[in-house]
Protein backbone atom coordinates (compact mmCIF):
# COMPACT_ATOMS: atom_id res chain seq x y z
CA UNK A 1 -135.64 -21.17 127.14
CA UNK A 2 -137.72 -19.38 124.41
CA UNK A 3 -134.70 -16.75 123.81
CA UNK A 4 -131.72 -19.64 124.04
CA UNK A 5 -134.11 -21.49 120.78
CA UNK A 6 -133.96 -17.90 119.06
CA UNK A 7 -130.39 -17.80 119.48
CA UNK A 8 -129.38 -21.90 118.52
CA UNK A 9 -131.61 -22.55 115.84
CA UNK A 10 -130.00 -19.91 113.26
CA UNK A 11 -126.92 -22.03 113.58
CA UNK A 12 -128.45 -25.38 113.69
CA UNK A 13 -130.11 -23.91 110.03
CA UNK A 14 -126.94 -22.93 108.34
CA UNK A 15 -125.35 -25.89 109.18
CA UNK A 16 -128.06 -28.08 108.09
CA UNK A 17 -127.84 -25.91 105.14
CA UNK A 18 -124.11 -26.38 104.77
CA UNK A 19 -124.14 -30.19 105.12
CA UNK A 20 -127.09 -30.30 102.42
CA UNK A 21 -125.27 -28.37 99.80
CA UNK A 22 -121.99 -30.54 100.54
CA UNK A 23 -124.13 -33.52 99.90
CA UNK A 24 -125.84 -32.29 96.78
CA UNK A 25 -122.38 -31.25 95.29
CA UNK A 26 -120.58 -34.90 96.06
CA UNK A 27 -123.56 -36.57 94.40
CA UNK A 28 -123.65 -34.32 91.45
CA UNK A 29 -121.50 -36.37 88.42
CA UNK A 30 -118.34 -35.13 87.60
CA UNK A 31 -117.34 -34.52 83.91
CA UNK A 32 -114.66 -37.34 82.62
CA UNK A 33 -111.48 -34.63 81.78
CA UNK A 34 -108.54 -36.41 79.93
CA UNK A 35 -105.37 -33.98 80.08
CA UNK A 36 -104.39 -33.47 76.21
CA UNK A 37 -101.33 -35.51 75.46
CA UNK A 38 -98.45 -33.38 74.48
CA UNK A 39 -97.91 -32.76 70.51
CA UNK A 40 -95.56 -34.91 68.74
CA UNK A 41 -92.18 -34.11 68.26
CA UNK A 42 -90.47 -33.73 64.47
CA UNK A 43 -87.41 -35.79 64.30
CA UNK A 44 -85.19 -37.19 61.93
CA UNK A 45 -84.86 -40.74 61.69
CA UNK A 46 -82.50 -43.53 59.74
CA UNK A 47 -82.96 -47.40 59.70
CA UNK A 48 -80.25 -49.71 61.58
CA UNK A 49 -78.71 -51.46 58.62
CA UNK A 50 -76.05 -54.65 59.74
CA UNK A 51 -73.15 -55.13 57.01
CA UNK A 52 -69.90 -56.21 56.88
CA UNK A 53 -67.15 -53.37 58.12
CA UNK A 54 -64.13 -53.23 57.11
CA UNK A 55 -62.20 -50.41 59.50
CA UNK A 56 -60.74 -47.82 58.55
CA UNK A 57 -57.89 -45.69 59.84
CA UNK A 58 -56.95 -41.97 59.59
CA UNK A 59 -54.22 -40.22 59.76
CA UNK A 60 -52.55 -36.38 58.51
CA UNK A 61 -48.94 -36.16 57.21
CA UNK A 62 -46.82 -34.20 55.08
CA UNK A 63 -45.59 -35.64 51.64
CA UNK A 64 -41.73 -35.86 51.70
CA UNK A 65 -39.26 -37.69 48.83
CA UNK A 66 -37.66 -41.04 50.09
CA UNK A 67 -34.36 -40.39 48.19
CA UNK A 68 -32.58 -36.97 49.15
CA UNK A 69 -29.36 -36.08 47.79
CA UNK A 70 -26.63 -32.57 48.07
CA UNK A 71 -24.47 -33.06 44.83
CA UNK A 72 -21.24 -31.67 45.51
CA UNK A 73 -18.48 -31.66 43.22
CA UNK A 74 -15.96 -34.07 43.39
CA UNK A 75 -13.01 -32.24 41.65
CA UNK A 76 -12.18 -28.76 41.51
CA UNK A 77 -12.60 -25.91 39.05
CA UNK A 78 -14.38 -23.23 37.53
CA UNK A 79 -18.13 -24.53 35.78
CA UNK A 80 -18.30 -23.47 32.68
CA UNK A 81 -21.95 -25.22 31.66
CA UNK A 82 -25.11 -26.26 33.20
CA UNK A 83 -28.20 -27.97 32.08
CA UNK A 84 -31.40 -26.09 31.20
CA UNK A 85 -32.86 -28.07 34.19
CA UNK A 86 -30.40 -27.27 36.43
CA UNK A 87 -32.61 -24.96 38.34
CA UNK A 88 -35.38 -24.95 40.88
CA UNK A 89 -37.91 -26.82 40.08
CA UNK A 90 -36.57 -28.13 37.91
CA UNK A 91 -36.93 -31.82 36.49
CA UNK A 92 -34.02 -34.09 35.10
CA UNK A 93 -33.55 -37.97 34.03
CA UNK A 94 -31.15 -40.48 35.26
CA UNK A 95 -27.63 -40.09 33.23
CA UNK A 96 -28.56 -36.15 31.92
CA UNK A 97 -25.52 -34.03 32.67
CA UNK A 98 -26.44 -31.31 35.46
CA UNK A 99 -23.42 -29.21 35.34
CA UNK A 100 -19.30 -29.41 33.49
CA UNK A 101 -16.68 -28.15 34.95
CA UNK A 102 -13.23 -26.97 33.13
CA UNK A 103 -11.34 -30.17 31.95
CA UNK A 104 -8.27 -28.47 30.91
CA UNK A 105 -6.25 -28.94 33.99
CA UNK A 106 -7.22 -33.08 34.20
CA UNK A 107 -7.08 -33.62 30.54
CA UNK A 108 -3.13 -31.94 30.95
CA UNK A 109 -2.88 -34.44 34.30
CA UNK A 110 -4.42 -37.41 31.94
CA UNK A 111 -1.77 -36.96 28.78
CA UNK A 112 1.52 -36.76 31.64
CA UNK A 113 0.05 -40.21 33.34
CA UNK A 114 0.10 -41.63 29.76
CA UNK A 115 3.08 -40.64 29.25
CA UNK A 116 4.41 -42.12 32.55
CA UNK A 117 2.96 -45.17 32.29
CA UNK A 118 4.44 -45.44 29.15
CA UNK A 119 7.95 -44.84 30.28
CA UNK A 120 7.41 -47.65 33.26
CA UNK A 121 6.30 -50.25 30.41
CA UNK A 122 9.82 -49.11 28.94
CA UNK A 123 11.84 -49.55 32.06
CA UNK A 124 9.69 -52.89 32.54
CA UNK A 125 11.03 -54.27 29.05
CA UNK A 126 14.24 -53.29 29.13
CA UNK A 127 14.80 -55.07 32.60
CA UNK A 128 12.87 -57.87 30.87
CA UNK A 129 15.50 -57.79 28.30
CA UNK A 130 19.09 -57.87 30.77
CA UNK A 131 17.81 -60.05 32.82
CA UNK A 132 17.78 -62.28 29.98
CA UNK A 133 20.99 -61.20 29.15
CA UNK A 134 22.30 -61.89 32.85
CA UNK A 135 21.53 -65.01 32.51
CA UNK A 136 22.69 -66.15 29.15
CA UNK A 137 25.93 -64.56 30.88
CA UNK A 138 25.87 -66.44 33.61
CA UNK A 139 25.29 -69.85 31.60
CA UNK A 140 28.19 -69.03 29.41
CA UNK A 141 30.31 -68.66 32.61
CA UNK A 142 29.18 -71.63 34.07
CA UNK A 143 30.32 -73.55 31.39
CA UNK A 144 33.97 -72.46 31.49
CA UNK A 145 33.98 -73.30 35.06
CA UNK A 146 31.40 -75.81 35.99
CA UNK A 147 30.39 -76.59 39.99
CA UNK A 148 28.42 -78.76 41.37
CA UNK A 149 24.93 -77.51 42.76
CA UNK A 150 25.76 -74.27 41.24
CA UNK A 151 23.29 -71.27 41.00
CA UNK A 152 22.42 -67.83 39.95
CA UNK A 153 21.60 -65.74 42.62
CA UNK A 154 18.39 -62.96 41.79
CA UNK A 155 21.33 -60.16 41.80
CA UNK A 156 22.76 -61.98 39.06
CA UNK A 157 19.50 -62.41 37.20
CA UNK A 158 18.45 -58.61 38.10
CA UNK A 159 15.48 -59.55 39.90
CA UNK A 160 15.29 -56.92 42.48
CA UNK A 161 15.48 -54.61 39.42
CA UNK A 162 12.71 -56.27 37.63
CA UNK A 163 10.75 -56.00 40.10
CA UNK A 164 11.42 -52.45 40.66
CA UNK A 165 10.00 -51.84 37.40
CA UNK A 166 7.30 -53.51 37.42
CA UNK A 167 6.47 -51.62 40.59
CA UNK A 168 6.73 -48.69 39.28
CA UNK A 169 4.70 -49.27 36.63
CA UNK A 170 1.79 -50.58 38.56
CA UNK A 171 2.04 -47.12 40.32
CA UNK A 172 1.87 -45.49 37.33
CA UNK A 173 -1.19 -47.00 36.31
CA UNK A 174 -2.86 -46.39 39.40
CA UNK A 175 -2.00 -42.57 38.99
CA UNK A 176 -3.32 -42.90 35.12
CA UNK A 177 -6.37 -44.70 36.28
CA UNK A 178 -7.31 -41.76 38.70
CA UNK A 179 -6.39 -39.17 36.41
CA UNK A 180 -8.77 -41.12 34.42
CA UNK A 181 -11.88 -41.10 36.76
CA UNK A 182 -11.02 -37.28 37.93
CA UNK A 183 -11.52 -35.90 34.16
CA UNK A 184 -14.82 -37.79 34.26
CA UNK A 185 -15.61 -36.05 37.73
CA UNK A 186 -15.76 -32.65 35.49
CA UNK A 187 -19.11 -33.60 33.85
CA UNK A 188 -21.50 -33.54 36.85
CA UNK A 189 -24.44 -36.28 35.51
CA UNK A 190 -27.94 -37.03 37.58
CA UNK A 191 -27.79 -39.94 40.00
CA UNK A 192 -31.82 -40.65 39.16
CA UNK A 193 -34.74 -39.30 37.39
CA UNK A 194 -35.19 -36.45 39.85
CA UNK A 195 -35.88 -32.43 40.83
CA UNK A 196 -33.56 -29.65 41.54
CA UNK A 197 -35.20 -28.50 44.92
CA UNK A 198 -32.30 -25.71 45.85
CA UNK A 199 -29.45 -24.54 42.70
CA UNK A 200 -26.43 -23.35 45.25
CA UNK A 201 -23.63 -23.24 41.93
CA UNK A 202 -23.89 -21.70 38.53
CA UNK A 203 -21.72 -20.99 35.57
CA UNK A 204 -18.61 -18.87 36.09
CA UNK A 205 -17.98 -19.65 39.77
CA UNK A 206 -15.00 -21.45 41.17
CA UNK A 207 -15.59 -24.62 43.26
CA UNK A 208 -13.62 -26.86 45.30
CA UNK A 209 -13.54 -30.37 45.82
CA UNK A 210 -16.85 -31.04 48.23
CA UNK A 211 -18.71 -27.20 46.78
CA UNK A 212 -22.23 -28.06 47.22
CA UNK A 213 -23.85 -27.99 43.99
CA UNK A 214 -27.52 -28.48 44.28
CA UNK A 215 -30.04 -30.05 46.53
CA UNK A 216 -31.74 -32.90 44.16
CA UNK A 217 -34.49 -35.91 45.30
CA UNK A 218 -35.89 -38.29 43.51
CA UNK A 219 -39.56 -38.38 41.42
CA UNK A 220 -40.13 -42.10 41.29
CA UNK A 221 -41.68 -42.56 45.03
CA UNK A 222 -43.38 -40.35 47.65
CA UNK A 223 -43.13 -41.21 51.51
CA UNK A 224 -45.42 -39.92 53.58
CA UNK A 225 -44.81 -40.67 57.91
CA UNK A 226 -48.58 -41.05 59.24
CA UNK A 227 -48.83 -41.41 63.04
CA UNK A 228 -50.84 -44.19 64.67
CA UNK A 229 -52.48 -44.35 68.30
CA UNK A 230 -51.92 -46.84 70.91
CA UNK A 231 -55.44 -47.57 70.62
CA UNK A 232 -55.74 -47.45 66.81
CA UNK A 233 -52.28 -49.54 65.92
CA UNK A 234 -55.24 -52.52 66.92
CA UNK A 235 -57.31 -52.14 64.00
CA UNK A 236 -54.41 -52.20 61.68
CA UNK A 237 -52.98 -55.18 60.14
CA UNK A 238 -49.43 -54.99 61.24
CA UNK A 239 -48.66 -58.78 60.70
CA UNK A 240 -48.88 -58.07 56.84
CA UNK A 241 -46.33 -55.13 57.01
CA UNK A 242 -43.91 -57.60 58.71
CA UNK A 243 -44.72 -60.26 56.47
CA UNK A 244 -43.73 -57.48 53.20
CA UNK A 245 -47.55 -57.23 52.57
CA UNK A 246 -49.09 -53.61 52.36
CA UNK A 247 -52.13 -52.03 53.17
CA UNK A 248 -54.14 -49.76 50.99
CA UNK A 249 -54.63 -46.38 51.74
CA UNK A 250 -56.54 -43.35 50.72
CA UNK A 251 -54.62 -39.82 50.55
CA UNK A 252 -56.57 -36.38 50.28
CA UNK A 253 -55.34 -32.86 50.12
CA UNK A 254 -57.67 -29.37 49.49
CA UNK A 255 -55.78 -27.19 47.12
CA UNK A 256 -57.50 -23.87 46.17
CA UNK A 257 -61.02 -24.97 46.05
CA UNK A 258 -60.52 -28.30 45.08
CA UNK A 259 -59.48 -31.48 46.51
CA UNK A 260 -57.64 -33.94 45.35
CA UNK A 261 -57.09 -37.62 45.93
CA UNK A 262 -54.06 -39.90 45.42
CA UNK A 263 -53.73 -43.67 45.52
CA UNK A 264 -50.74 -45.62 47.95
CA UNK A 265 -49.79 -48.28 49.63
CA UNK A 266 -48.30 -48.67 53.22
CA UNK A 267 -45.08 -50.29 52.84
CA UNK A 268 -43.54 -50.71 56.99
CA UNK A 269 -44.02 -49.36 60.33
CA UNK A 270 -40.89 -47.46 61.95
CA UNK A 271 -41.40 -50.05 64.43
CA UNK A 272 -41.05 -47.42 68.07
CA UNK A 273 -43.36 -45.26 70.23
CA UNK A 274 -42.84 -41.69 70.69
CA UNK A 275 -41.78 -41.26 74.60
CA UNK A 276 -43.62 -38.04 74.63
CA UNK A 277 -46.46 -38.50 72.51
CA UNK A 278 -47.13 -42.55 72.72
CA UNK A 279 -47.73 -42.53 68.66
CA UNK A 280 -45.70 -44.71 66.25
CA UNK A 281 -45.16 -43.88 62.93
CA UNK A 282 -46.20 -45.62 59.70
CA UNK A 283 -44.85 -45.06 56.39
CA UNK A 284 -46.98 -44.85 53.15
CA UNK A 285 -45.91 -44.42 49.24
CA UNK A 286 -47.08 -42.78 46.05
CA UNK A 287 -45.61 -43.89 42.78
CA UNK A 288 -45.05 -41.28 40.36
CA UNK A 289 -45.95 -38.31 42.93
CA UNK A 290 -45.35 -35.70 39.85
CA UNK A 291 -47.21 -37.61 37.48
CA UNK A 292 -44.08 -37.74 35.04
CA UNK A 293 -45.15 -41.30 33.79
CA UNK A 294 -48.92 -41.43 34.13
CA UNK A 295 -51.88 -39.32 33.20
CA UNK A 296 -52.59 -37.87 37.08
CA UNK A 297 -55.00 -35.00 36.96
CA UNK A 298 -52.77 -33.63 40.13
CA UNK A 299 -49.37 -34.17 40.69
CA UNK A 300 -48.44 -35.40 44.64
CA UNK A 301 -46.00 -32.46 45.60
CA UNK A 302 -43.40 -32.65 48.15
CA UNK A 303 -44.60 -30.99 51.25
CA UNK A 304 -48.20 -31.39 50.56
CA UNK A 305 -50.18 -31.90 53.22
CA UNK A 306 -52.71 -34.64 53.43
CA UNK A 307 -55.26 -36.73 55.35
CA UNK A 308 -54.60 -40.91 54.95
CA UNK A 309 -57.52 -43.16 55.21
CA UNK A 310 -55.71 -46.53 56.11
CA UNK A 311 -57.73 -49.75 55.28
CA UNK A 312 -57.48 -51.86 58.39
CA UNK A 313 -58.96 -55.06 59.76
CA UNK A 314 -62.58 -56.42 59.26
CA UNK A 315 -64.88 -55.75 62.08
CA UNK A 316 -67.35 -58.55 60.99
CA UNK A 317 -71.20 -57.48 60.82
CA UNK A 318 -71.97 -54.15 62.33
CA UNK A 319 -74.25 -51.54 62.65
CA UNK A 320 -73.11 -48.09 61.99
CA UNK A 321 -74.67 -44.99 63.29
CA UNK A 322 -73.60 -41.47 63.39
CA UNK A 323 -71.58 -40.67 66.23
CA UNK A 324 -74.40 -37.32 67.18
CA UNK A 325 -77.29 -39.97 66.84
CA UNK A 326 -76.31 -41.47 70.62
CA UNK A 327 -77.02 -39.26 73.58
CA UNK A 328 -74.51 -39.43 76.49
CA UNK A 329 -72.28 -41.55 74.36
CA UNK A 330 -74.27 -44.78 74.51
CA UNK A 331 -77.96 -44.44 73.90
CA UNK A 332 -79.70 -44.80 71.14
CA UNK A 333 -83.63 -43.52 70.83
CA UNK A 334 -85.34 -45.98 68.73
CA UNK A 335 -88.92 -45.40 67.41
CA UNK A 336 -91.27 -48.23 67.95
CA UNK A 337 -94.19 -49.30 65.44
CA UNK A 338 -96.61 -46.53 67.25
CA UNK A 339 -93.66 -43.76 66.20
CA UNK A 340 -93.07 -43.34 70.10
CA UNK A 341 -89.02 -43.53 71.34
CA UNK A 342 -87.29 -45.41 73.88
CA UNK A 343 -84.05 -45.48 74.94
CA UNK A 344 -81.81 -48.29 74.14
CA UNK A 345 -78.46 -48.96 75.44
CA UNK A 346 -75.77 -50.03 72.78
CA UNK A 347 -72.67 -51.90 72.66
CA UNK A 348 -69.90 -50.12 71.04
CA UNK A 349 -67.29 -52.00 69.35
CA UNK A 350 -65.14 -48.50 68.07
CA UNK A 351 -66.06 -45.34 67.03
CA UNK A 352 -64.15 -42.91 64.50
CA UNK A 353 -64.97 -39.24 63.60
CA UNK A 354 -67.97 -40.13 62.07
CA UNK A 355 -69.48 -42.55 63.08
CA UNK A 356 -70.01 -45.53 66.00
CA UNK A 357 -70.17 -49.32 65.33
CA UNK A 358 -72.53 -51.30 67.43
CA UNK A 359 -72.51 -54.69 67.64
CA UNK A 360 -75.78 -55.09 69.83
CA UNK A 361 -78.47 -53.34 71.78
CA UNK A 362 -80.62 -52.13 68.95
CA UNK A 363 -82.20 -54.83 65.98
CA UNK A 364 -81.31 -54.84 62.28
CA UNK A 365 -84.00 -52.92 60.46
CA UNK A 366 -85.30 -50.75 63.54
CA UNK A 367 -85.85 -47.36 63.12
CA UNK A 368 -83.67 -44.86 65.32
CA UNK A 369 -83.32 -40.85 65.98
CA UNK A 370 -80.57 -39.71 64.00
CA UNK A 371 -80.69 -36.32 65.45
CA UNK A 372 -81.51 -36.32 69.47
CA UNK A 373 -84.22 -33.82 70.14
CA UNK A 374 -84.21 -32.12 73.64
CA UNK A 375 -85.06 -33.54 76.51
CA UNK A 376 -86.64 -36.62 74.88
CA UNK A 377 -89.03 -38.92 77.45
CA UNK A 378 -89.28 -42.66 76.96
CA UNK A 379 -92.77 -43.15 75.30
CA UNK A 380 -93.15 -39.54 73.42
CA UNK A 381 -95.28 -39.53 70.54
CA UNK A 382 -92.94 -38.57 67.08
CA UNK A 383 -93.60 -37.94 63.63
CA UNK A 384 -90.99 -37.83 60.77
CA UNK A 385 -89.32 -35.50 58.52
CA UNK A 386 -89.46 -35.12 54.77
């Protein structure tokens, strides 16, 4: 009995022991340990403003001319002058002569019309004169041998012959009258104030009638096609093209290091869709693209291209944000009055390159991330910028 004790009460000891200490150690207080909260995160921030939006609509094109012509000549013959602005480049008014060609021939076809037309007036007077003739004739016979119901036949009056003449000389007139207009067709004048784009002709070489000439268009307008989405045509005002309104619009080119800007007006749609591409075409103008009438810094030149911001229909009162300020396309962080974020979910009414219009989901005047920091978690502490 005496050894089992010496061999149980060891155990009974340390487990006394053990239970003690676990005891002591749940009584003992425990230090109050806060984790730290994480630091606060540097953002960038902007303030929701509402306003009234007016939409806007862009577009790229190339600057083309809306009047186009090939002069060819009309007659033919060597040219034997040409304007000092009958070259590439360069610029002419409405009326200047472009280019002569030799008269000689059609001033030689002019003088032998005159002089047939003047023979036919001849013929046409003396058949004036025997018809009169005929028929004192015929009276004089008519009295020696009086009928009843008796009358001269248009043989006997030389109608036929009178009206051969007269014939004839309507023919000849119509052969003076385009020898006429063909010595005019020599001097070679500008349709419209314009610039030469392509000189084919110069002086010394031969042409026939139809030679082209030049390649000309005209200075007073610009047209510039812009193509329109399915899903932008809606924030245009089409119903004022149709009506013969316009709409404003905004045209910007980057030539060397500068860029320029140019004032126009879209006058009408082209009215189709593209099969392949589902885009219809709009058509904007410049007046005076070369600047030839008013003090332009730039002159608008044909085959410029350009970038057109088209002013379209009101949107009513909006807020605009940048388009990077919402994460996953439709969240906004907004920053509360303890400069923690949350996320907010926005309605979008349209968004361009820039930026996205909301119509709800965040409040006029809030404060919102403009930049989205990584991983963001609803309720992080933030401080500001600048």
């Amino acid at each position: 009995m005496k050894k089992t004790l010496k061999i149980v009460l060891p155990f009974v000891f340390v487990i006394g022991a053990t239970v003690l200490s676990i005891n002591m150690f749940s009584a003992a207080p425990r230090p109050n340990f806060t984790p730290p909260e994480p630091p606060a995160v540097v953002v960038s921030v902007n303030e929701a403003i509402q306003a009234p939006v007016t939409f806007m609509v862009e577009s790229q094109g190339t600057v083309s001319a809306r009047t186009r012509t090939t002069l060819v000549s009309e007659v033919s013959g060597q040219i034997i002058e040409v304007s000092p602005a009958f070259v590439s480049g360069g610029f002419f008014r409405k009326g200047d002569i472009l280019v002569r060609i030799d008269p000689r021939n059609y001033q030689t076809a002019l003088k032998r019309a005159q002089a047939d037309v003047a023979r036919s007036q001849t013929q046409v007077a003396t058949e004036s004169a025997l018809a009169g003739y005929a028929y004192e004739d015929w009276k004089k016979l008519r009295e020696l041998n009086a009928k009843p119901g008796d009358t001269p036949s248009d043989l006997t009056l030389r109608k036929p012959q009178m009206q051969e003449a007269l014939a004839g000389l309507a023919s000849q007139e119509a052969a003076l009258e385009k020898a006429q207009e063909d010595l005019a067709r020599t001097v070679i004048r500008a349709p419209y104030d314009g610039m030469v784009r392509e000189k084919v002709a110069d002086v010394g070489q031969y042409v026939n009638a139809g030679t082209q000439m030049a390649k000309t268009f005209a200075v007073d307008l610009a047209e510039i096609r812009l193509p329109i989405t399915q899903s932008d045509l809606r924030y245009l005002d089409l119903p004022r093209l149709r009506n013969g309104g316009t709409l404003p619009v905004t045209l910007t080119s980057q030539i060397g290091k500068d860029t320029y800007t140019w004032e126009g007006q879209v006058v009408r749609s082209e009215g189709v869709f593209d099969e392949a591409t589902r885009i219809m075409y709009i058509v904007a103008q410049v007046d005076d693209p070369y600047a030839l009438f008013a003090g332009k810094t730039e002159p608008l030149r044909v085959g410029t291209f350009v970038t057109a911001q088209i002013e379209g229909v009101p949107g009513g009162d909006l807020i605009a944000v940048p388009r990077h300020a919402l994460s996953r396309g439709t969240t906004l962080w907004v920053v509360d009055e303890e400069s923690r974020i949350y996320p907010h979910d926005v309605q979008i009414v349209r968004t361009d390159e820039a930026f996205a219009y909301l119509s709800g989901g965040v409040d006029p005047g809030a404060r919102y991330v403009s930049i989205p920091i990584d991983q963001p978690l609803p309720g992080q502490k933030v401080k500001f910028d600048g």
